[in-house]
C-alpha atoms as a PDB file:
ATOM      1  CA  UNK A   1       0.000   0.000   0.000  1.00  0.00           C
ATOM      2  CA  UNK A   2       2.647   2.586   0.342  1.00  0.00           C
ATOM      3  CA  UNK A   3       4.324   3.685  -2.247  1.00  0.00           C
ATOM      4  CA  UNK A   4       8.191   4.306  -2.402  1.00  0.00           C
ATOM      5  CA  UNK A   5       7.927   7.930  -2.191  1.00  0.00           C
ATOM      6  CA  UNK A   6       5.662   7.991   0.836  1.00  0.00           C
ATOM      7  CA  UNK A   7       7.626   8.556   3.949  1.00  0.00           C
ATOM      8  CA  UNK A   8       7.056   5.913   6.992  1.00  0.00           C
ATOM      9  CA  UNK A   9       6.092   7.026  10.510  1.00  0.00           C
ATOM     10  CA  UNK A  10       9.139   6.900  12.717  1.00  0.00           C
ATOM     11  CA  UNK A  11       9.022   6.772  16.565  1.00  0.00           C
ATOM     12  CA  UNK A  12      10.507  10.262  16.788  1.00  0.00           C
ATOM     13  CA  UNK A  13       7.191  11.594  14.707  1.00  0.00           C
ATOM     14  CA  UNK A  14       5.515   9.551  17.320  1.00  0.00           C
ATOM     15  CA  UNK A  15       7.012  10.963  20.448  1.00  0.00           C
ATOM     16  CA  UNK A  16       6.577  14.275  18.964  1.00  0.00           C
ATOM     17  CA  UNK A  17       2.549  14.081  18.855  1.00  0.00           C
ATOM     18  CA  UNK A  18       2.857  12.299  22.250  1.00  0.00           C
ATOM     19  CA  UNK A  19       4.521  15.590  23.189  1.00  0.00           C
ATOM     20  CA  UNK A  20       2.740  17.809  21.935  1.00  0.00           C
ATOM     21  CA  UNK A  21      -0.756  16.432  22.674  1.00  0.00           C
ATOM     22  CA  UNK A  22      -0.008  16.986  26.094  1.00  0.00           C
ATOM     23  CA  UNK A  23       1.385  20.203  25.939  1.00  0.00           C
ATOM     24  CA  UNK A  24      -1.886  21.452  24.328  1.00  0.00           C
ATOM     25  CA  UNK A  25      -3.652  19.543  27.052  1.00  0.00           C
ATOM     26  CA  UNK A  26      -2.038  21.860  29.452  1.00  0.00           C
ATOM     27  CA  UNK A  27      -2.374  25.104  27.506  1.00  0.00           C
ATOM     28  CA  UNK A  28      -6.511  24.536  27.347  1.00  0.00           C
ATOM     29  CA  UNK A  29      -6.133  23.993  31.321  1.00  0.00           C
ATOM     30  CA  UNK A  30      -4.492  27.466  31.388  1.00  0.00           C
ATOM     31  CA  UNK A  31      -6.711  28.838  29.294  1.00  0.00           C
ATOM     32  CA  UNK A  32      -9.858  27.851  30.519  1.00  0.00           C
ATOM     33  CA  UNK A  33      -8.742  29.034  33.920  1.00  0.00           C
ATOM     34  CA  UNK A  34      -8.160  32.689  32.279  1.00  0.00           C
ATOM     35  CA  UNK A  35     -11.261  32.292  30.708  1.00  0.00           C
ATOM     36  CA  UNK A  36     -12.729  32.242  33.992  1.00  0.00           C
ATOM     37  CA  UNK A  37     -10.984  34.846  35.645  1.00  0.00           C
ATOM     38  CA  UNK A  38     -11.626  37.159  32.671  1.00  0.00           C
ATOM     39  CA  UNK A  39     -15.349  36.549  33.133  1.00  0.00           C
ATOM     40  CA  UNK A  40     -15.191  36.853  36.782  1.00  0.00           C
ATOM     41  CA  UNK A  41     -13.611  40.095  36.046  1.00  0.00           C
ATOM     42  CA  UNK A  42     -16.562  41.226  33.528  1.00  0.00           C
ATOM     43  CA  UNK A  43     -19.263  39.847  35.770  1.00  0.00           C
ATOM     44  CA  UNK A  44     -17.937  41.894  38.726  1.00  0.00           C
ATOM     45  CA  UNK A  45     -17.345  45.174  36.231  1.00  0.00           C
ATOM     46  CA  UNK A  46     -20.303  44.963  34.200  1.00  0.00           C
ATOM     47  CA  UNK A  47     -22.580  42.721  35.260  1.00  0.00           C
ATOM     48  CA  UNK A  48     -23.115  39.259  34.103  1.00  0.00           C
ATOM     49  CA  UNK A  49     -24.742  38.178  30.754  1.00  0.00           C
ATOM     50  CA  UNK A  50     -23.418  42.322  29.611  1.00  0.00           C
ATOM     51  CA  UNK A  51     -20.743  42.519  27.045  1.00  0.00           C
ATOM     52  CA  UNK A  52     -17.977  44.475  28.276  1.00  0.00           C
ATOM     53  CA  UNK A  53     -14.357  45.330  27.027  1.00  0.00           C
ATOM     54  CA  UNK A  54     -10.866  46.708  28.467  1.00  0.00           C
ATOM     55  CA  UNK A  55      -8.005  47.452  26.613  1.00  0.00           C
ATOM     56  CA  UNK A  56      -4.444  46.807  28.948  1.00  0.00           C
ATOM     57  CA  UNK A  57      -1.007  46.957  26.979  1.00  0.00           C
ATOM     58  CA  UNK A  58      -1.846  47.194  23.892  1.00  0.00           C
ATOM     59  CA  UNK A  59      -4.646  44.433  23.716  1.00  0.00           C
ATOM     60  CA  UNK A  60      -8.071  44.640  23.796  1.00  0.00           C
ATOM     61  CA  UNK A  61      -9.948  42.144  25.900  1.00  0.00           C
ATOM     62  CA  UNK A  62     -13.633  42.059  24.992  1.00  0.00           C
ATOM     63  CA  UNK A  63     -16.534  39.747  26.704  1.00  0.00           C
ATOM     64  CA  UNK A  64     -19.641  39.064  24.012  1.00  0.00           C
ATOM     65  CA  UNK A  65     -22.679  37.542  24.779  1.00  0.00           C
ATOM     66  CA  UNK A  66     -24.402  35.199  22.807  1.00  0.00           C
ATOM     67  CA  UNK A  67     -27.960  34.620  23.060  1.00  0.00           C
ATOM     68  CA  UNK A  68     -30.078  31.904  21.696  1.00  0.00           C
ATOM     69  CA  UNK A  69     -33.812  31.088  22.743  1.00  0.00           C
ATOM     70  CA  UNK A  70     -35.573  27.880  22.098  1.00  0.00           C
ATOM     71  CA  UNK A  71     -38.881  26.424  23.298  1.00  0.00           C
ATOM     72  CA  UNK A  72     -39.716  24.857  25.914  1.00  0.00           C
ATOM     73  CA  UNK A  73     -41.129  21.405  24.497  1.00  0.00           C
ATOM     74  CA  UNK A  74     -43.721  20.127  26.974  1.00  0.00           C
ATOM     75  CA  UNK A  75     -44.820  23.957  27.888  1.00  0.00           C
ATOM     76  CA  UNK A  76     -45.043  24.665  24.296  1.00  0.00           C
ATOM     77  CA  UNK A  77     -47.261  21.529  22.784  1.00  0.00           C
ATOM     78  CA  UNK A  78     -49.094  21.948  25.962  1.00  0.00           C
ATOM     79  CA  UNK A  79     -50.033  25.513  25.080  1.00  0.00           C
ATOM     80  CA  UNK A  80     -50.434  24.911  21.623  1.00  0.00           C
ATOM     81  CA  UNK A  81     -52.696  22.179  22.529  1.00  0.00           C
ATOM     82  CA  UNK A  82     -54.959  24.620  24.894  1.00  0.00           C
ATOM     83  CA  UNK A  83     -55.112  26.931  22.206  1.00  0.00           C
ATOM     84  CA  UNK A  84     -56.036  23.850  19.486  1.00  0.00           C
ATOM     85  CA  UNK A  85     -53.468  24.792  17.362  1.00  0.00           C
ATOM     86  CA  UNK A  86     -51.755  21.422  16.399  1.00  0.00           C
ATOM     87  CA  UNK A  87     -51.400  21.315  13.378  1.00  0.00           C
ATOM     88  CA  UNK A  88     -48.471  23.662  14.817  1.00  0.00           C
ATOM     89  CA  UNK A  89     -46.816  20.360  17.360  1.00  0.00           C
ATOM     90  CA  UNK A  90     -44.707  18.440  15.466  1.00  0.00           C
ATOM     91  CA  UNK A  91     -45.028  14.472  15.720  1.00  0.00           C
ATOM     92  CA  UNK A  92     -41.602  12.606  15.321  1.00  0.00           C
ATOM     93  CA  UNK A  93     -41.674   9.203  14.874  1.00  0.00           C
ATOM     94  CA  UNK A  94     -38.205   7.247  15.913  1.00  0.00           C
ATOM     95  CA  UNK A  95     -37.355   3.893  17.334  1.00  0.00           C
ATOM     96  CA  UNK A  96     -37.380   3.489  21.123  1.00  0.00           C
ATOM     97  CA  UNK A  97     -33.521   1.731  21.191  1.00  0.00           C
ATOM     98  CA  UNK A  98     -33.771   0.837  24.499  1.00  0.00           C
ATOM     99  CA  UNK A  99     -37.451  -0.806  24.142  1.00  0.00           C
ATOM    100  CA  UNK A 100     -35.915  -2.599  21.193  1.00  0.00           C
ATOM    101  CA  UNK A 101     -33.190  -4.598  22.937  1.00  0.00           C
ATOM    102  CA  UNK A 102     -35.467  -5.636  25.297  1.00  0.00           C
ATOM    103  CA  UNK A 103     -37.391  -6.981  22.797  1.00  0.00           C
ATOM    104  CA  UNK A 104     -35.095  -8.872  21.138  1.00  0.00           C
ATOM    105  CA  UNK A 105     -33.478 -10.002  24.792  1.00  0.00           C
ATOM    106  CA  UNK A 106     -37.096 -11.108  25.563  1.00  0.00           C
ATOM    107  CA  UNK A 107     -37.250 -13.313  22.119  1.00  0.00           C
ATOM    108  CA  UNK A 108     -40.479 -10.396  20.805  1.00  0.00           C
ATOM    109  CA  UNK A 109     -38.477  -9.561  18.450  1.00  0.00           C
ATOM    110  CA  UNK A 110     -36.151 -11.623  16.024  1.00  0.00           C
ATOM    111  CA  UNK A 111     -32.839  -9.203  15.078  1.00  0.00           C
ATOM    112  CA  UNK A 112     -32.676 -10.328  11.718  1.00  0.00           C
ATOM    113  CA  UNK A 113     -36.238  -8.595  11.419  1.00  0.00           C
ATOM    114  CA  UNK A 114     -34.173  -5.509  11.095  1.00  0.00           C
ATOM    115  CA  UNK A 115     -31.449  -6.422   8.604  1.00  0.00           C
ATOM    116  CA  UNK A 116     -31.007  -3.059   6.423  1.00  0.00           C
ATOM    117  CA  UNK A 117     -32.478  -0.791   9.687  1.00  0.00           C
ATOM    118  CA  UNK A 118     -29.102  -0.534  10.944  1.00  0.00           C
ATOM    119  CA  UNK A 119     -26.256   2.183   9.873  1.00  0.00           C
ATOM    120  CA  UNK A 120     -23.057   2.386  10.984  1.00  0.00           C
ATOM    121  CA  UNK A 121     -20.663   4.955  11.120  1.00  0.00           C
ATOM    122  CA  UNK A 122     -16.606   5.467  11.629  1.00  0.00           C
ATOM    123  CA  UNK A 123     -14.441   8.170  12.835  1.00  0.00           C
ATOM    124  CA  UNK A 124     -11.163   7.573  13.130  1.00  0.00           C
ATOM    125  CA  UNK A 125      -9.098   8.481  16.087  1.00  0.00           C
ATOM    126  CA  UNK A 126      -5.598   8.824  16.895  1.00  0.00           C
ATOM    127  CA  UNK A 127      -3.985   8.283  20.529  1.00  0.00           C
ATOM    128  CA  UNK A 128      -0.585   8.049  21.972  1.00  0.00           C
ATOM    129  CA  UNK A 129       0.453   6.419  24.776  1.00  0.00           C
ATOM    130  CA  UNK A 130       3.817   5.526  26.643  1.00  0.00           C
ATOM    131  CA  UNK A 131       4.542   1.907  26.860  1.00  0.00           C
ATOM    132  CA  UNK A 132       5.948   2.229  29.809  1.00  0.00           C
ATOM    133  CA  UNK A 133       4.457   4.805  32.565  1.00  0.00           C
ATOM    134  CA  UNK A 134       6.469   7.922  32.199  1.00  0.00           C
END
């Protein structure tokens, strides 16, 4: 499969992303705990949930504040409902997965029965780990 070109992983590339993977481990544990102070420092200056912004040696630190609003399910088709507006509810139908492998554990339901019901999906991932603890 590889080609004579194609360069081979060595164990130097593979201490290197050993390395490094836990380097930026440590930098997101650094940042998040600036993150924090930072919005300690906004929600004691400004207020919480306000956008603020401060400007110290020649960067500018701002705080935004994103909003998003959603509905409440059950309040919401329970409303609708009141007010007989359903053709406004949405019905979903979807397979109960838990109710399913009961089923089948219970013999209700034969598993090939749903041959061509089932995807599958992949996503690679990489990890690195000494051999020996370090």
């Amino acid at each position: 499969m590889l080609k004579r070109n194609e360069s081979l992983i060595t164990g130097e590339m593979i201490v290197k992303y050993y390395e490094l993977n836990k380097q930026k481990k440590e930098i997101e544990l650094e940042m998040n705990e600036l993150k924090g102070k930072f919005q300690d420092y906004f929600n004691q200056l400004v207020g919480t949930n306000c956008k603020g912004e401060i400007t110290i040696n020649g960067y500018k630190l701002q705080r935004q504040i994103r909003k998003t609003e959603k509905y409440d399910d059950e309040a919401t088709v329970r409303k609708l409902e009141e007010l007989q507006l359903n053709d406004l509810i949405q019905v979903v139908k979807r397979p109960d997965d838990k109710k399913m492998k009961a089923a089948v554990n219970l013999g209700l339901l034969n598993p090939h029965h749903l041959d061509g019901c089932i995807t599958t999906s992949y996503s690679p991932a990489i990890t690195v780990k000494p051999v020996t603890p370090r």
